[in-house]
PDB file of N, CA and C in Angstrom:
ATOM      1  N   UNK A   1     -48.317 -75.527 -11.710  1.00  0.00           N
ATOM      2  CA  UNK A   1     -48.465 -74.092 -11.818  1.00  0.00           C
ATOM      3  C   UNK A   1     -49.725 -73.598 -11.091  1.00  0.00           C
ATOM      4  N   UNK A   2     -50.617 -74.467 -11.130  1.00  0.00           N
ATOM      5  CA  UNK A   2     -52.022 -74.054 -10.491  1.00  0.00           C
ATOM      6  C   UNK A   2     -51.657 -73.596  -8.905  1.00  0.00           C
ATOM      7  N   UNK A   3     -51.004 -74.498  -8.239  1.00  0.00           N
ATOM      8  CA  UNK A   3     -51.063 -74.407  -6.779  1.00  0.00           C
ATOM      9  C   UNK A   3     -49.857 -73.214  -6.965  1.00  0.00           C
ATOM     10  N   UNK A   4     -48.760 -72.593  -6.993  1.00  0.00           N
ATOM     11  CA  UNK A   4     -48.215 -72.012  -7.442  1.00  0.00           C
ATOM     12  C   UNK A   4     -48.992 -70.709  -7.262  1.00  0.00           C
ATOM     13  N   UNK A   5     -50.215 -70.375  -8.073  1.00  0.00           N
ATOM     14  CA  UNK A   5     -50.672 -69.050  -8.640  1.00  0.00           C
ATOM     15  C   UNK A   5     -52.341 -69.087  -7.233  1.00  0.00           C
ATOM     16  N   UNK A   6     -52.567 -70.570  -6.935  1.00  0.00           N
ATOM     17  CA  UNK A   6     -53.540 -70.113  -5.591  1.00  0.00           C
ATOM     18  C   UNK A   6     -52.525 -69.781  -4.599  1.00  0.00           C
ATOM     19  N   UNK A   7     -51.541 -70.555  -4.023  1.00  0.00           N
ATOM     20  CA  UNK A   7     -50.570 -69.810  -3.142  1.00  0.00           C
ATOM     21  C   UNK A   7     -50.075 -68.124  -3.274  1.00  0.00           C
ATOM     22  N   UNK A   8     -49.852 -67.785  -4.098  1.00  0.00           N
ATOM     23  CA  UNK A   8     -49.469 -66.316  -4.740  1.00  0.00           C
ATOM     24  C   UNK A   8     -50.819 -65.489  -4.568  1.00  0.00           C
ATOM     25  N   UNK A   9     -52.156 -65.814  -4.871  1.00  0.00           N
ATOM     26  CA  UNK A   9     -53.306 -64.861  -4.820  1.00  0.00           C
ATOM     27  C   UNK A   9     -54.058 -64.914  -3.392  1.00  0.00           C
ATOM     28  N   UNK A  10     -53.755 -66.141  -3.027  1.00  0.00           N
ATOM     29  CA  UNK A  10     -54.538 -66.373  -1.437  1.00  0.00           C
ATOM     30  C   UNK A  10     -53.455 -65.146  -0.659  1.00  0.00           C
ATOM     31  N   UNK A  11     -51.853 -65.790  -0.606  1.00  0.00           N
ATOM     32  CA  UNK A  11     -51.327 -65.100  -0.049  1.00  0.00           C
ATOM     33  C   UNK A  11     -51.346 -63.526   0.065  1.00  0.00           C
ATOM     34  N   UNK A  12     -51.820 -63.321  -1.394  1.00  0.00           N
ATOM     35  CA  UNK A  12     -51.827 -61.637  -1.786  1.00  0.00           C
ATOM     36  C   UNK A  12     -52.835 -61.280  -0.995  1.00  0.00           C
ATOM     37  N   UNK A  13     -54.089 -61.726  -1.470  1.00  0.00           N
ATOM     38  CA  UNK A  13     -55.578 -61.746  -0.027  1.00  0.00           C
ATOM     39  C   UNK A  13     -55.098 -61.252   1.703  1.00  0.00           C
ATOM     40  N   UNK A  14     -54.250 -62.317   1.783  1.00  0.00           N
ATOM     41  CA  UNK A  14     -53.819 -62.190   3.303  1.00  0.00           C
ATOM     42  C   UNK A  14     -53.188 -61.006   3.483  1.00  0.00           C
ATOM     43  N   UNK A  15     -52.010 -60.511   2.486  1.00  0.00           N
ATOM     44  CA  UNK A  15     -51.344 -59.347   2.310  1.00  0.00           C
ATOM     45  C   UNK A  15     -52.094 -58.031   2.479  1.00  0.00           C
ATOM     46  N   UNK A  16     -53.249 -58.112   1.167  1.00  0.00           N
ATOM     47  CA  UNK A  16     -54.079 -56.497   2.245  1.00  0.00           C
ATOM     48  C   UNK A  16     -54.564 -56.635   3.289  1.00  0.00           C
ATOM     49  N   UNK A  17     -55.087 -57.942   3.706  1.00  0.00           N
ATOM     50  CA  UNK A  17     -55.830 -57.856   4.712  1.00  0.00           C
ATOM     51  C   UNK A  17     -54.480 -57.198   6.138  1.00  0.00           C
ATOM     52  N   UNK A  18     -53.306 -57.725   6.385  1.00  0.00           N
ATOM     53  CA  UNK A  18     -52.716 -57.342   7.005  1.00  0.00           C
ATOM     54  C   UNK A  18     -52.135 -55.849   6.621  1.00  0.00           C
ATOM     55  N   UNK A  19     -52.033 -55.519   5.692  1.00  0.00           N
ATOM     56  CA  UNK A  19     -52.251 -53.939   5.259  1.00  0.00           C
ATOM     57  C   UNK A  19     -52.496 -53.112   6.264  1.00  0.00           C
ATOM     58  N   UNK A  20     -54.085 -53.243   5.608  1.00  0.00           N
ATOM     59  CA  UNK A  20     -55.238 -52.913   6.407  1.00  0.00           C
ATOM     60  C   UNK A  20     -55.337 -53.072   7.982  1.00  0.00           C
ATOM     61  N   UNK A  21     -54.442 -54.309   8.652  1.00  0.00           N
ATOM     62  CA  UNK A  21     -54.682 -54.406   9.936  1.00  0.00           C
ATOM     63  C   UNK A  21     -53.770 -52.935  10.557  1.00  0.00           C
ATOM     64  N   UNK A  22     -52.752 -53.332   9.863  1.00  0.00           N
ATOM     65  CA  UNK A  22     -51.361 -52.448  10.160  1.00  0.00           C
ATOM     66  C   UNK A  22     -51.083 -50.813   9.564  1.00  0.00           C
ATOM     67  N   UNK A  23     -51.594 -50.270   8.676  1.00  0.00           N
ATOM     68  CA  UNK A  23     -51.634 -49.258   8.133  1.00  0.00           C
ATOM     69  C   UNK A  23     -52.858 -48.367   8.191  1.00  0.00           C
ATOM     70  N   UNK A  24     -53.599 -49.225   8.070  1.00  0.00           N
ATOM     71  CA  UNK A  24     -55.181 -48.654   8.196  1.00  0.00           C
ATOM     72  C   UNK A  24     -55.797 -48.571   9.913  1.00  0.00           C
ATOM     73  N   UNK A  25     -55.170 -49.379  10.129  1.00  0.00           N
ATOM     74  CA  UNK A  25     -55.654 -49.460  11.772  1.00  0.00           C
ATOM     75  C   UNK A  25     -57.026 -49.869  11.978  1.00  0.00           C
ATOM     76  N   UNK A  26     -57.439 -50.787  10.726  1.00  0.00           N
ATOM     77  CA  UNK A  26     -58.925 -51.432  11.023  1.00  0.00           C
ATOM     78  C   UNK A  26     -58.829 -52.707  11.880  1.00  0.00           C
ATOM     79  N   UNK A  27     -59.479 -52.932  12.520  1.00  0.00           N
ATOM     80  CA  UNK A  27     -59.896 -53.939  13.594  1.00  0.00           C
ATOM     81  C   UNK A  27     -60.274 -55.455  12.335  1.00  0.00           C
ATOM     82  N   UNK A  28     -59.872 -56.476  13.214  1.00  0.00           N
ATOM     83  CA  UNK A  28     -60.099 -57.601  12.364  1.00  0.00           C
ATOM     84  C   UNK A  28     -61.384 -57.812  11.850  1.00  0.00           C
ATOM     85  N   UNK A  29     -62.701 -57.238  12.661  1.00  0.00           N
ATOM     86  CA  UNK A  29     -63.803 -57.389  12.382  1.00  0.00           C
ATOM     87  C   UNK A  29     -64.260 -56.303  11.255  1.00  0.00           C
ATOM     88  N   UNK A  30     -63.485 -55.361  11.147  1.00  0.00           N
ATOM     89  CA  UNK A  30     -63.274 -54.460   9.945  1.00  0.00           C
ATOM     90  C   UNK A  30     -62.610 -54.925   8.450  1.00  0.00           C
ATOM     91  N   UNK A  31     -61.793 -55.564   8.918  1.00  0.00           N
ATOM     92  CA  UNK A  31     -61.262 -56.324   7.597  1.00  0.00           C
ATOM     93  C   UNK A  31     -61.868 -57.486   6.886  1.00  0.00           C
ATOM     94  N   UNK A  32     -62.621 -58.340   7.880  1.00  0.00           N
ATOM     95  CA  UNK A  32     -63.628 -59.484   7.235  1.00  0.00           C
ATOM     96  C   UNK A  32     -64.456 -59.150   6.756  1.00  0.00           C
ATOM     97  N   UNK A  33     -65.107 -58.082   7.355  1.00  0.00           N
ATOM     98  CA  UNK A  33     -66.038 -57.294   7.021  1.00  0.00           C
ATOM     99  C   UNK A  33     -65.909 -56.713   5.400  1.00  0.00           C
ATOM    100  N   UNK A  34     -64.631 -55.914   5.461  1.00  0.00           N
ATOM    101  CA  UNK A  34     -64.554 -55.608   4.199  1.00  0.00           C
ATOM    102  C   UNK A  34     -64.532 -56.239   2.729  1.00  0.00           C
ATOM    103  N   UNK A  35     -64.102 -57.523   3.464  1.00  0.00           N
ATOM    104  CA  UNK A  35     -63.598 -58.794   2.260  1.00  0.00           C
ATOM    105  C   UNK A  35     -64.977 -59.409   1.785  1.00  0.00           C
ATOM    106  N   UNK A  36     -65.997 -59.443   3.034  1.00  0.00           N
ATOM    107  CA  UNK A  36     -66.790 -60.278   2.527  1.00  0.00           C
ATOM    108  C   UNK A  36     -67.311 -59.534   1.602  1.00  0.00           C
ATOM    109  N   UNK A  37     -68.124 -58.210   1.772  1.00  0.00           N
ATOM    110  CA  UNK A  37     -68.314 -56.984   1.204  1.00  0.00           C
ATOM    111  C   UNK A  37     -67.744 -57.732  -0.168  1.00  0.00           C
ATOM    112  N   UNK A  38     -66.087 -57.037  -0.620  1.00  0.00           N
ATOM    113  CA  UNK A  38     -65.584 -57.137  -1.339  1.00  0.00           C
ATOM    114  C   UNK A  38     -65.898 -58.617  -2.629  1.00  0.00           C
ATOM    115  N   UNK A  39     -65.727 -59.493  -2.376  1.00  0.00           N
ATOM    116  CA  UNK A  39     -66.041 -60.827  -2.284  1.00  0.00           C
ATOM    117  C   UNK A  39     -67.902 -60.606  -3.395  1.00  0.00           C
ATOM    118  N   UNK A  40     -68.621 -60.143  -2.085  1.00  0.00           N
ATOM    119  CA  UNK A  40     -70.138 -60.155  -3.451  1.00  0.00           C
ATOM    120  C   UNK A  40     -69.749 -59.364  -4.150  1.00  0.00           C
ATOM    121  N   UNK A  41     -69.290 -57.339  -3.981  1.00  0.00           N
ATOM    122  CA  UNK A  41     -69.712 -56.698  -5.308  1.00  0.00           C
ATOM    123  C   UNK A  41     -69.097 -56.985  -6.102  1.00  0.00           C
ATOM    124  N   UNK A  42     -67.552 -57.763  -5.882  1.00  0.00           N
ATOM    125  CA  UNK A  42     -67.068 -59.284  -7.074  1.00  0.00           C
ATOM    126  C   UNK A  42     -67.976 -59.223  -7.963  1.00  0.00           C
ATOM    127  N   UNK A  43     -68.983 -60.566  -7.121  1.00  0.00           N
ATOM    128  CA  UNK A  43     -69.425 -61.596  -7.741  1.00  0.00           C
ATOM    129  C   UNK A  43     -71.170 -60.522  -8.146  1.00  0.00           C
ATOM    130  N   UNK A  44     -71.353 -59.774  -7.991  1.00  0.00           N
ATOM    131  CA  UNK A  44     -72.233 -58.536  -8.824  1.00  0.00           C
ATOM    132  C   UNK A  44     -71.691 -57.840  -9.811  1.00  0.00           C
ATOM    133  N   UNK A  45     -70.838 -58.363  -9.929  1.00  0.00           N
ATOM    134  CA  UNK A  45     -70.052 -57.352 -11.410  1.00  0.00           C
ATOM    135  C   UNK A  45     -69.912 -58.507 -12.155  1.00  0.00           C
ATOM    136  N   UNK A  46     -70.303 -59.986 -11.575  1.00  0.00           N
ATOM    137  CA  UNK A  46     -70.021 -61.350 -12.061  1.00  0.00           C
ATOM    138  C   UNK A  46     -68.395 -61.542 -12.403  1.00  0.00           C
ATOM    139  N   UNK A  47     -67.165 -61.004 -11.890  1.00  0.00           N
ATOM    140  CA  UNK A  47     -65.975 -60.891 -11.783  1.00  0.00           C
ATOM    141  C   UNK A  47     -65.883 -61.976 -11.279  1.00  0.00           C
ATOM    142  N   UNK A  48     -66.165 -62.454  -9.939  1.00  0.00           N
ATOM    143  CA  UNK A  48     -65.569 -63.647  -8.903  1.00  0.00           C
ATOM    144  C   UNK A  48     -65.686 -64.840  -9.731  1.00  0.00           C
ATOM    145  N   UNK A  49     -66.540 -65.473 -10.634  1.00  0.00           N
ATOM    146  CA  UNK A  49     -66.188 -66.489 -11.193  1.00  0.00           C
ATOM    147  C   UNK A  49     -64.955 -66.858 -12.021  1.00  0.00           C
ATOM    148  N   UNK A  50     -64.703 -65.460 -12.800  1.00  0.00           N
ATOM    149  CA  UNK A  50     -63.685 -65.484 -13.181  1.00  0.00           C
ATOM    150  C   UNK A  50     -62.054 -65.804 -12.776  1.00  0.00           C
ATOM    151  N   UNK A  51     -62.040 -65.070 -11.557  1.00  0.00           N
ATOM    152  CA  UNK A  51     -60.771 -64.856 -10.673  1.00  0.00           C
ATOM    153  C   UNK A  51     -61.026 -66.484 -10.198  1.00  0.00           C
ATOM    154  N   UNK A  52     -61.733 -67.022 -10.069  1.00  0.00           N
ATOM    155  CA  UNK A  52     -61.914 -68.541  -9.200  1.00  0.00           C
ATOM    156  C   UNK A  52     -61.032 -69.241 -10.076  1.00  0.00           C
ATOM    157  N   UNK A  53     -61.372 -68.810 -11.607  1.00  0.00           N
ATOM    158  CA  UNK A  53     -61.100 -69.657 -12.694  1.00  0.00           C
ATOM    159  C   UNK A  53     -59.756 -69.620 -12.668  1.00  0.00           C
ATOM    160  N   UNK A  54     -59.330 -68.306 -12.415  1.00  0.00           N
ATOM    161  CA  UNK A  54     -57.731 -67.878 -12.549  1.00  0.00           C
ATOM    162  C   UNK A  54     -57.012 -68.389 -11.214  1.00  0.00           C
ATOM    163  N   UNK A  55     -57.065 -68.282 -10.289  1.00  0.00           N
ATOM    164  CA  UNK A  55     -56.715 -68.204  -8.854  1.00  0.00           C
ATOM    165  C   UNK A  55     -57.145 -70.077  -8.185  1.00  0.00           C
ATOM    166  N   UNK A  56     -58.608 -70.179  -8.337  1.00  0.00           N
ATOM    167  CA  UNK A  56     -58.960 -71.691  -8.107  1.00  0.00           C
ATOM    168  C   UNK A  56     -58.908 -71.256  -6.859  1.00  0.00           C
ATOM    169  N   UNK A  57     -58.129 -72.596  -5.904  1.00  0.00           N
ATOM    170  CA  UNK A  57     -58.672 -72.664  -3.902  1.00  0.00           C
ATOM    171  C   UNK A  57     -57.826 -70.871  -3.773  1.00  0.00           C
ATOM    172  N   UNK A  58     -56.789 -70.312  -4.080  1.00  0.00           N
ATOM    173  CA  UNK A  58     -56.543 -68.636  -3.839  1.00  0.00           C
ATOM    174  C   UNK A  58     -57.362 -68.135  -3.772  1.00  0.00           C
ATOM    175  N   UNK A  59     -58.934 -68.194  -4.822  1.00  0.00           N
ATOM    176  CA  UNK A  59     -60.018 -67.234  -4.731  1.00  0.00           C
ATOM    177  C   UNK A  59     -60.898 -67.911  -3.729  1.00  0.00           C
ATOM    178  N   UNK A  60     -61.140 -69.184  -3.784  1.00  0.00           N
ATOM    179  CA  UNK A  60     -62.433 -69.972  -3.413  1.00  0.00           C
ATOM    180  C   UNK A  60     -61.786 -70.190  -1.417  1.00  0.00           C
ATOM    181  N   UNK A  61     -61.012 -70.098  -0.660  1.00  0.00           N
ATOM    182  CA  UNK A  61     -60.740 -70.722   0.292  1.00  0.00           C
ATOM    183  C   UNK A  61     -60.650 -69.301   1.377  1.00  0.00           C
ATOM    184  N   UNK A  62     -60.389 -68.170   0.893  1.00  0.00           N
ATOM    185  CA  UNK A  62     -60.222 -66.655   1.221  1.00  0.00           C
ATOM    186  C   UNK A  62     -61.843 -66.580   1.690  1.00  0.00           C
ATOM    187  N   UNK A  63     -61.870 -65.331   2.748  1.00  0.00           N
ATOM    188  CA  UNK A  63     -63.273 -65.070   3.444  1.00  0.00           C
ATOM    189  C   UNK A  63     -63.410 -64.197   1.795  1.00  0.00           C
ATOM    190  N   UNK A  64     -63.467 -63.487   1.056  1.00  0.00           N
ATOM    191  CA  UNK A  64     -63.668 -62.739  -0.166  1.00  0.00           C
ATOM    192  C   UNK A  64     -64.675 -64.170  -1.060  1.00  0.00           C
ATOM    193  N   UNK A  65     -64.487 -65.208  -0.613  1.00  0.00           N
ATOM    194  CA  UNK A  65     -65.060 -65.839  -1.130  1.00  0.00           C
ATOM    195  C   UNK A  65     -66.478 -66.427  -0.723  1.00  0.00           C
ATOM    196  N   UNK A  66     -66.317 -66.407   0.722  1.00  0.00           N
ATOM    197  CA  UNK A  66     -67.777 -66.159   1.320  1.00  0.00           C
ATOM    198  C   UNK A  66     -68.851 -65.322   0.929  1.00  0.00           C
ATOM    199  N   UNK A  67     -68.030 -63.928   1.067  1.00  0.00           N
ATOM    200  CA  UNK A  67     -69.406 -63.025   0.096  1.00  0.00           C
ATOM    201  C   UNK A  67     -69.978 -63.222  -1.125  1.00  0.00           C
ATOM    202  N   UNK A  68     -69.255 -63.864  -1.800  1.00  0.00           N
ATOM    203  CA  UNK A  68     -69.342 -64.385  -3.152  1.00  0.00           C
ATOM    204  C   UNK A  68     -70.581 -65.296  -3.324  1.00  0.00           C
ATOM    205  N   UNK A  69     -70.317 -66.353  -2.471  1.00  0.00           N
ATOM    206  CA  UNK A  69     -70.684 -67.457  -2.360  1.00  0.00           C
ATOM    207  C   UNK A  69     -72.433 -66.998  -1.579  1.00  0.00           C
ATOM    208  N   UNK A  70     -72.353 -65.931  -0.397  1.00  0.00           N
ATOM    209  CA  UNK A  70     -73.540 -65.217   0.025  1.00  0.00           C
ATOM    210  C   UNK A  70     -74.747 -64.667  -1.393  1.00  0.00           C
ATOM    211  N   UNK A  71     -73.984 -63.852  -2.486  1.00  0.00           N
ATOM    212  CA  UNK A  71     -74.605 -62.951  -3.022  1.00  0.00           C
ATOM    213  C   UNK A  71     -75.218 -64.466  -3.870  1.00  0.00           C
ATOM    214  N   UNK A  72     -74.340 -64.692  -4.569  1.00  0.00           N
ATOM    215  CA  UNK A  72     -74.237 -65.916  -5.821  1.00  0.00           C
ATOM    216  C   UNK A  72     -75.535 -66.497  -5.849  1.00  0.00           C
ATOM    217  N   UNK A  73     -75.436 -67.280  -4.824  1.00  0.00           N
ATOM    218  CA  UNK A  73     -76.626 -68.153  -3.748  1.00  0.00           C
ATOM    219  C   UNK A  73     -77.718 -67.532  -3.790  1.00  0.00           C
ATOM    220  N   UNK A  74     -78.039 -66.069  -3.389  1.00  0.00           N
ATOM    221  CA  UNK A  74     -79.031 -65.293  -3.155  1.00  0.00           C
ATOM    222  C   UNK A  74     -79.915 -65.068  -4.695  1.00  0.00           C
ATOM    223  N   UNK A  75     -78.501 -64.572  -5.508  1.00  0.00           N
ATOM    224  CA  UNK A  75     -79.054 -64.123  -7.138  1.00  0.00           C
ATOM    225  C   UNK A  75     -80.039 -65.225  -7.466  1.00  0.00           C
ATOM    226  N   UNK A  76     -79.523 -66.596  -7.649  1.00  0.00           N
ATOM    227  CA  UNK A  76     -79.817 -67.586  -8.390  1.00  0.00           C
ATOM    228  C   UNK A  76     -80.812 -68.098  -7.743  1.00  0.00           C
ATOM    229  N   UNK A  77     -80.838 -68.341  -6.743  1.00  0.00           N
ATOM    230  CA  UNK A  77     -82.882 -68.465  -5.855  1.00  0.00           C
ATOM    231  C   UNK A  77     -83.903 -67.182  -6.093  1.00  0.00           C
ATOM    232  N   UNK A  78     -82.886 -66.244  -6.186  1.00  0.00           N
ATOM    233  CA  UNK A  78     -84.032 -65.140  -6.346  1.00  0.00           C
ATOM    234  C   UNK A  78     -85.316 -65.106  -8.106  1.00  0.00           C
ATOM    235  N   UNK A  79     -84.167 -65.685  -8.820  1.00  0.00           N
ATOM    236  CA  UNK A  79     -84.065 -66.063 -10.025  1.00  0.00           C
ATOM    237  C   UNK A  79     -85.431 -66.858 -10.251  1.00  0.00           C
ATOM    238  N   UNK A  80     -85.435 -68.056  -9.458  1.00  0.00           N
ATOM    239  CA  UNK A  80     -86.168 -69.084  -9.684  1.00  0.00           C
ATOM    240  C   UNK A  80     -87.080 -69.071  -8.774  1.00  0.00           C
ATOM    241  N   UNK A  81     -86.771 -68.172  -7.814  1.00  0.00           N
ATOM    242  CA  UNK A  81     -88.292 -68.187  -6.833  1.00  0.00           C
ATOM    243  C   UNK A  81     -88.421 -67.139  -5.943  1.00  0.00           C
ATOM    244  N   UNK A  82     -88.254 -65.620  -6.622  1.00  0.00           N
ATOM    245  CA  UNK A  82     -88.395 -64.603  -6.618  1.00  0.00           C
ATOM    246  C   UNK A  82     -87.935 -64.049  -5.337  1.00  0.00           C
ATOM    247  N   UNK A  83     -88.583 -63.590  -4.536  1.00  0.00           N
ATOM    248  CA  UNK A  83     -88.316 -62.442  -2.998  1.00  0.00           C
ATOM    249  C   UNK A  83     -87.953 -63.292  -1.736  1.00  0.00           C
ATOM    250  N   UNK A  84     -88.801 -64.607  -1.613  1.00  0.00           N
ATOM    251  CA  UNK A  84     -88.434 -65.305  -1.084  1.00  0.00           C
ATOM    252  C   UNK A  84     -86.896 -66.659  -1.417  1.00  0.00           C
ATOM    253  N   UNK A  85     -86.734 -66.470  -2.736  1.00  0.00           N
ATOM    254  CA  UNK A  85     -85.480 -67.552  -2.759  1.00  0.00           C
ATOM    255  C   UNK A  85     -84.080 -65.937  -2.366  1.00  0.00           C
ATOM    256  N   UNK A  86     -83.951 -65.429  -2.049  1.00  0.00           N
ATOM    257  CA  UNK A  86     -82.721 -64.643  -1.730  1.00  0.00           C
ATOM    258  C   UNK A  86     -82.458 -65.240  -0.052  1.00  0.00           C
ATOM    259  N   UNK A  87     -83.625 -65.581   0.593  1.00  0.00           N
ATOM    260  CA  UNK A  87     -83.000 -66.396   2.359  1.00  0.00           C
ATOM    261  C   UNK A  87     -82.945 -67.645   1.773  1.00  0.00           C
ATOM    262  N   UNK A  88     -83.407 -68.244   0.375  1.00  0.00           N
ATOM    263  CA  UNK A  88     -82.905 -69.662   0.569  1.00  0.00           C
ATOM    264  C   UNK A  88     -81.939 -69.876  -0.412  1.00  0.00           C
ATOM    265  N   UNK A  89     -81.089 -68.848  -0.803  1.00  0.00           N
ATOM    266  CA  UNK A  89     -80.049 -68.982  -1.637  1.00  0.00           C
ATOM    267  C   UNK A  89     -78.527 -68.735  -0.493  1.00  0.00           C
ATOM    268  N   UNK A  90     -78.965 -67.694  -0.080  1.00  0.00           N
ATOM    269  CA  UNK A  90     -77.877 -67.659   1.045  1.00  0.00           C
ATOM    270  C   UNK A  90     -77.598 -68.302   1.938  1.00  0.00           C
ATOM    271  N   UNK A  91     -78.547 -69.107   2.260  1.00  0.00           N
ATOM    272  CA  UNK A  91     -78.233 -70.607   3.428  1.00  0.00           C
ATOM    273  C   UNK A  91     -77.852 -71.711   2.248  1.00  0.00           C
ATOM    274  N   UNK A  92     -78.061 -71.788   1.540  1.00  0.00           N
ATOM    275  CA  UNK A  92     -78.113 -73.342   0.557  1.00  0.00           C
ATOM    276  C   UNK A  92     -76.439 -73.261   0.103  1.00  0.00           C
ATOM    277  N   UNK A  93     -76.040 -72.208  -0.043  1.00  0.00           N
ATOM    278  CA  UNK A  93     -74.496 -72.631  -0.568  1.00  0.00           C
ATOM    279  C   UNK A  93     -73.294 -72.606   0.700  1.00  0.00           C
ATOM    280  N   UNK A  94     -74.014 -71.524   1.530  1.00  0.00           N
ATOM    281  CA  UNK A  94     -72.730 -71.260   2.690  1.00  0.00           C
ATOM    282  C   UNK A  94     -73.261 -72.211   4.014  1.00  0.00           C
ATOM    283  N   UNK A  95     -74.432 -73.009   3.832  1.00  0.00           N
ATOM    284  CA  UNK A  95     -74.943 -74.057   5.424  1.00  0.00           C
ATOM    285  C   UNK A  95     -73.864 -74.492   5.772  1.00  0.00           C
ATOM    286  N   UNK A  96     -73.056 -74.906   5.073  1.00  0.00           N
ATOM    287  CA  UNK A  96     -72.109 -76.360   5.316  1.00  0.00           C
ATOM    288  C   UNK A  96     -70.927 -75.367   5.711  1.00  0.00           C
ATOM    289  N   UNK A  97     -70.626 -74.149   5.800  1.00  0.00           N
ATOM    290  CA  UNK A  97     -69.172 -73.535   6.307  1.00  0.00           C
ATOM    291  C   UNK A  97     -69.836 -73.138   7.676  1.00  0.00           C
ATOM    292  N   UNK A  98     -71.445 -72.720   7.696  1.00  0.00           N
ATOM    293  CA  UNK A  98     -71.577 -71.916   8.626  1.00  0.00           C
ATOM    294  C   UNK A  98     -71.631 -73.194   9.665  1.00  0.00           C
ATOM    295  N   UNK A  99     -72.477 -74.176   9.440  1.00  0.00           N
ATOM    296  CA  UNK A  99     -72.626 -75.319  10.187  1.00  0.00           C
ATOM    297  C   UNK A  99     -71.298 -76.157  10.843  1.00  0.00           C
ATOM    298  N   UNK A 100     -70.478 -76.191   9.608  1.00  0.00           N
ATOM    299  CA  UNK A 100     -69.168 -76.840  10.301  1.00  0.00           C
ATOM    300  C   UNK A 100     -68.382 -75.602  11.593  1.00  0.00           C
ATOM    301  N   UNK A 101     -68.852 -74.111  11.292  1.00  0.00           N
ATOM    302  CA  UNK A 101     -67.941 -72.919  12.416  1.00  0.00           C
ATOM    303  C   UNK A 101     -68.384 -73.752  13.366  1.00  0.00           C
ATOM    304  N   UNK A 102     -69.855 -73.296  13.785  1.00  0.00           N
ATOM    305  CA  UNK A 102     -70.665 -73.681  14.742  1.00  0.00           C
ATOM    306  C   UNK A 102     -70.535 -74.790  15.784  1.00  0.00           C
ATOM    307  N   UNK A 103     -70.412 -76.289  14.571  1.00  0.00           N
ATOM    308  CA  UNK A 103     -70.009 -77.351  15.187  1.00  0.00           C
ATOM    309  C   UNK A 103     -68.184 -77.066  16.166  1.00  0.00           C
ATOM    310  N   UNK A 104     -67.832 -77.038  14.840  1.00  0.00           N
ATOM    311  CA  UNK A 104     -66.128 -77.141  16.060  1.00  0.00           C
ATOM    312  C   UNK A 104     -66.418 -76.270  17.000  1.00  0.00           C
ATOM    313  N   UNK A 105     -66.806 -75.061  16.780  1.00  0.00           N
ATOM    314  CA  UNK A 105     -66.790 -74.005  18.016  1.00  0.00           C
ATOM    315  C   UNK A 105     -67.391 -74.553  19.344  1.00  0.00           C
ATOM    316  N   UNK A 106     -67.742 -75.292  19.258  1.00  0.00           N
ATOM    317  CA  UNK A 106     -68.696 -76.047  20.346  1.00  0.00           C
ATOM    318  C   UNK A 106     -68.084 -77.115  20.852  1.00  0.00           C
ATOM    319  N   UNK A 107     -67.287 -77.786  20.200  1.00  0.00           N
ATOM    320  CA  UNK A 107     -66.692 -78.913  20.100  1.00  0.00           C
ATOM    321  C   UNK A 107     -65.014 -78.207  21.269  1.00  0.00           C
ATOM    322  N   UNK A 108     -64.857 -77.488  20.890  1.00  0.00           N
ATOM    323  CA  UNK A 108     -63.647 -76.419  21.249  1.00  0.00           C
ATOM    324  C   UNK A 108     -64.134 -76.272  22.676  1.00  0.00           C
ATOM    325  N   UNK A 109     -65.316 -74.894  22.713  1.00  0.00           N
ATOM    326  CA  UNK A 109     -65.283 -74.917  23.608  1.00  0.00           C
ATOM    327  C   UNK A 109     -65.846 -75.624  24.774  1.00  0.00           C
ATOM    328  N   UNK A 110     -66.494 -77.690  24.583  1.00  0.00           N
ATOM    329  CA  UNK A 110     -66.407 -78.056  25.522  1.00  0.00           C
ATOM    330  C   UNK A 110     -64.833 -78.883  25.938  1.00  0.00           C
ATOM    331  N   UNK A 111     -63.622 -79.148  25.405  1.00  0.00           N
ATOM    332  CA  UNK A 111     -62.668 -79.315  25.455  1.00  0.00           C
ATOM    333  C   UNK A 111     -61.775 -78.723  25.490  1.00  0.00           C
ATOM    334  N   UNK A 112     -61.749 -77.169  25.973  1.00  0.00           N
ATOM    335  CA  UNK A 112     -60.793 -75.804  26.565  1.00  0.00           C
ATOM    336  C   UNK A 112     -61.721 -75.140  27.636  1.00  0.00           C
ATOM    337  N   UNK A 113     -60.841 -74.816  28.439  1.00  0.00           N
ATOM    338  CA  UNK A 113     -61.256 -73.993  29.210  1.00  0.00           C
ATOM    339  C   UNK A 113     -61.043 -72.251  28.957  1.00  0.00           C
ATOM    340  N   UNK A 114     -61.770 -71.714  28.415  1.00  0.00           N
ATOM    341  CA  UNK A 114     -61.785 -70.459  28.364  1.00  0.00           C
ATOM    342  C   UNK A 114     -60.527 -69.396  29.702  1.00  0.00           C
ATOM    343  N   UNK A 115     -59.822 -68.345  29.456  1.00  0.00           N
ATOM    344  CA  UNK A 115     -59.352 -68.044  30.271  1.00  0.00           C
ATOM    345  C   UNK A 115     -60.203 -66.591  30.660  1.00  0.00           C
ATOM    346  N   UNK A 116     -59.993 -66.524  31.907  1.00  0.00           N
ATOM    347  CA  UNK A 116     -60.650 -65.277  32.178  1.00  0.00           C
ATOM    348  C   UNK A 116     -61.498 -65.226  33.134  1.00  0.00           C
TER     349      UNK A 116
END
């Protein structure tokens, strides 16, 4: 039932987002944008843990979960080491997604040739 109900909420995720591509006429960089957005004031209302709980990889694998994972990070350093833990909360949970983009992207583009 679990995979079941992340398939059903991820998919739903994807669903506004194409909404939004198609109805709204926002640009893709408008829609990530919005999710990530979406995603912290979640996890500022402390909502996103919840939905993780309900949803699991549906909530956690979605860009909505990045922001989450941005604010989350930020709160909980800020917590323990005031003005300065909010830049080391936001690198400490998302390094490893931002680091792995980075890597393949590089990896990509020395093994394609760009067209154009």
């Amino acid at each position: 039932m679990e995979y079941i109900i992340a398939f059903l909420v991820g998919g739903g995720i994807c669903v506004i987002g194409q909404i939004l591509l198609d109805v709204a006429k926002l640009t893709p960089a408008h829609v990530m944008s919005t999710f990530v957005v979406l995603g912290a004031i979640l996890d500022g209302f402390n909502l996103y843990d919840n939905f993780i709980e309900f949803a699991g990889a549906g909530a956690t694998v979605p860009i909505t979960s990045f922001g989450h994972s941005l604010l989350h990070g930020a709160m909980h350093q800020a917590d323990e080491h005031g003005f300065i833990g909010i830049g080391m909360g936001i690198f400490e949970l998302t390094s490893a997604g931002i680091s792995s983009a980075i890597l393949f992207a590089f990896i990509v583009a020395l093994l394609f040739k760009p067209k154009g």
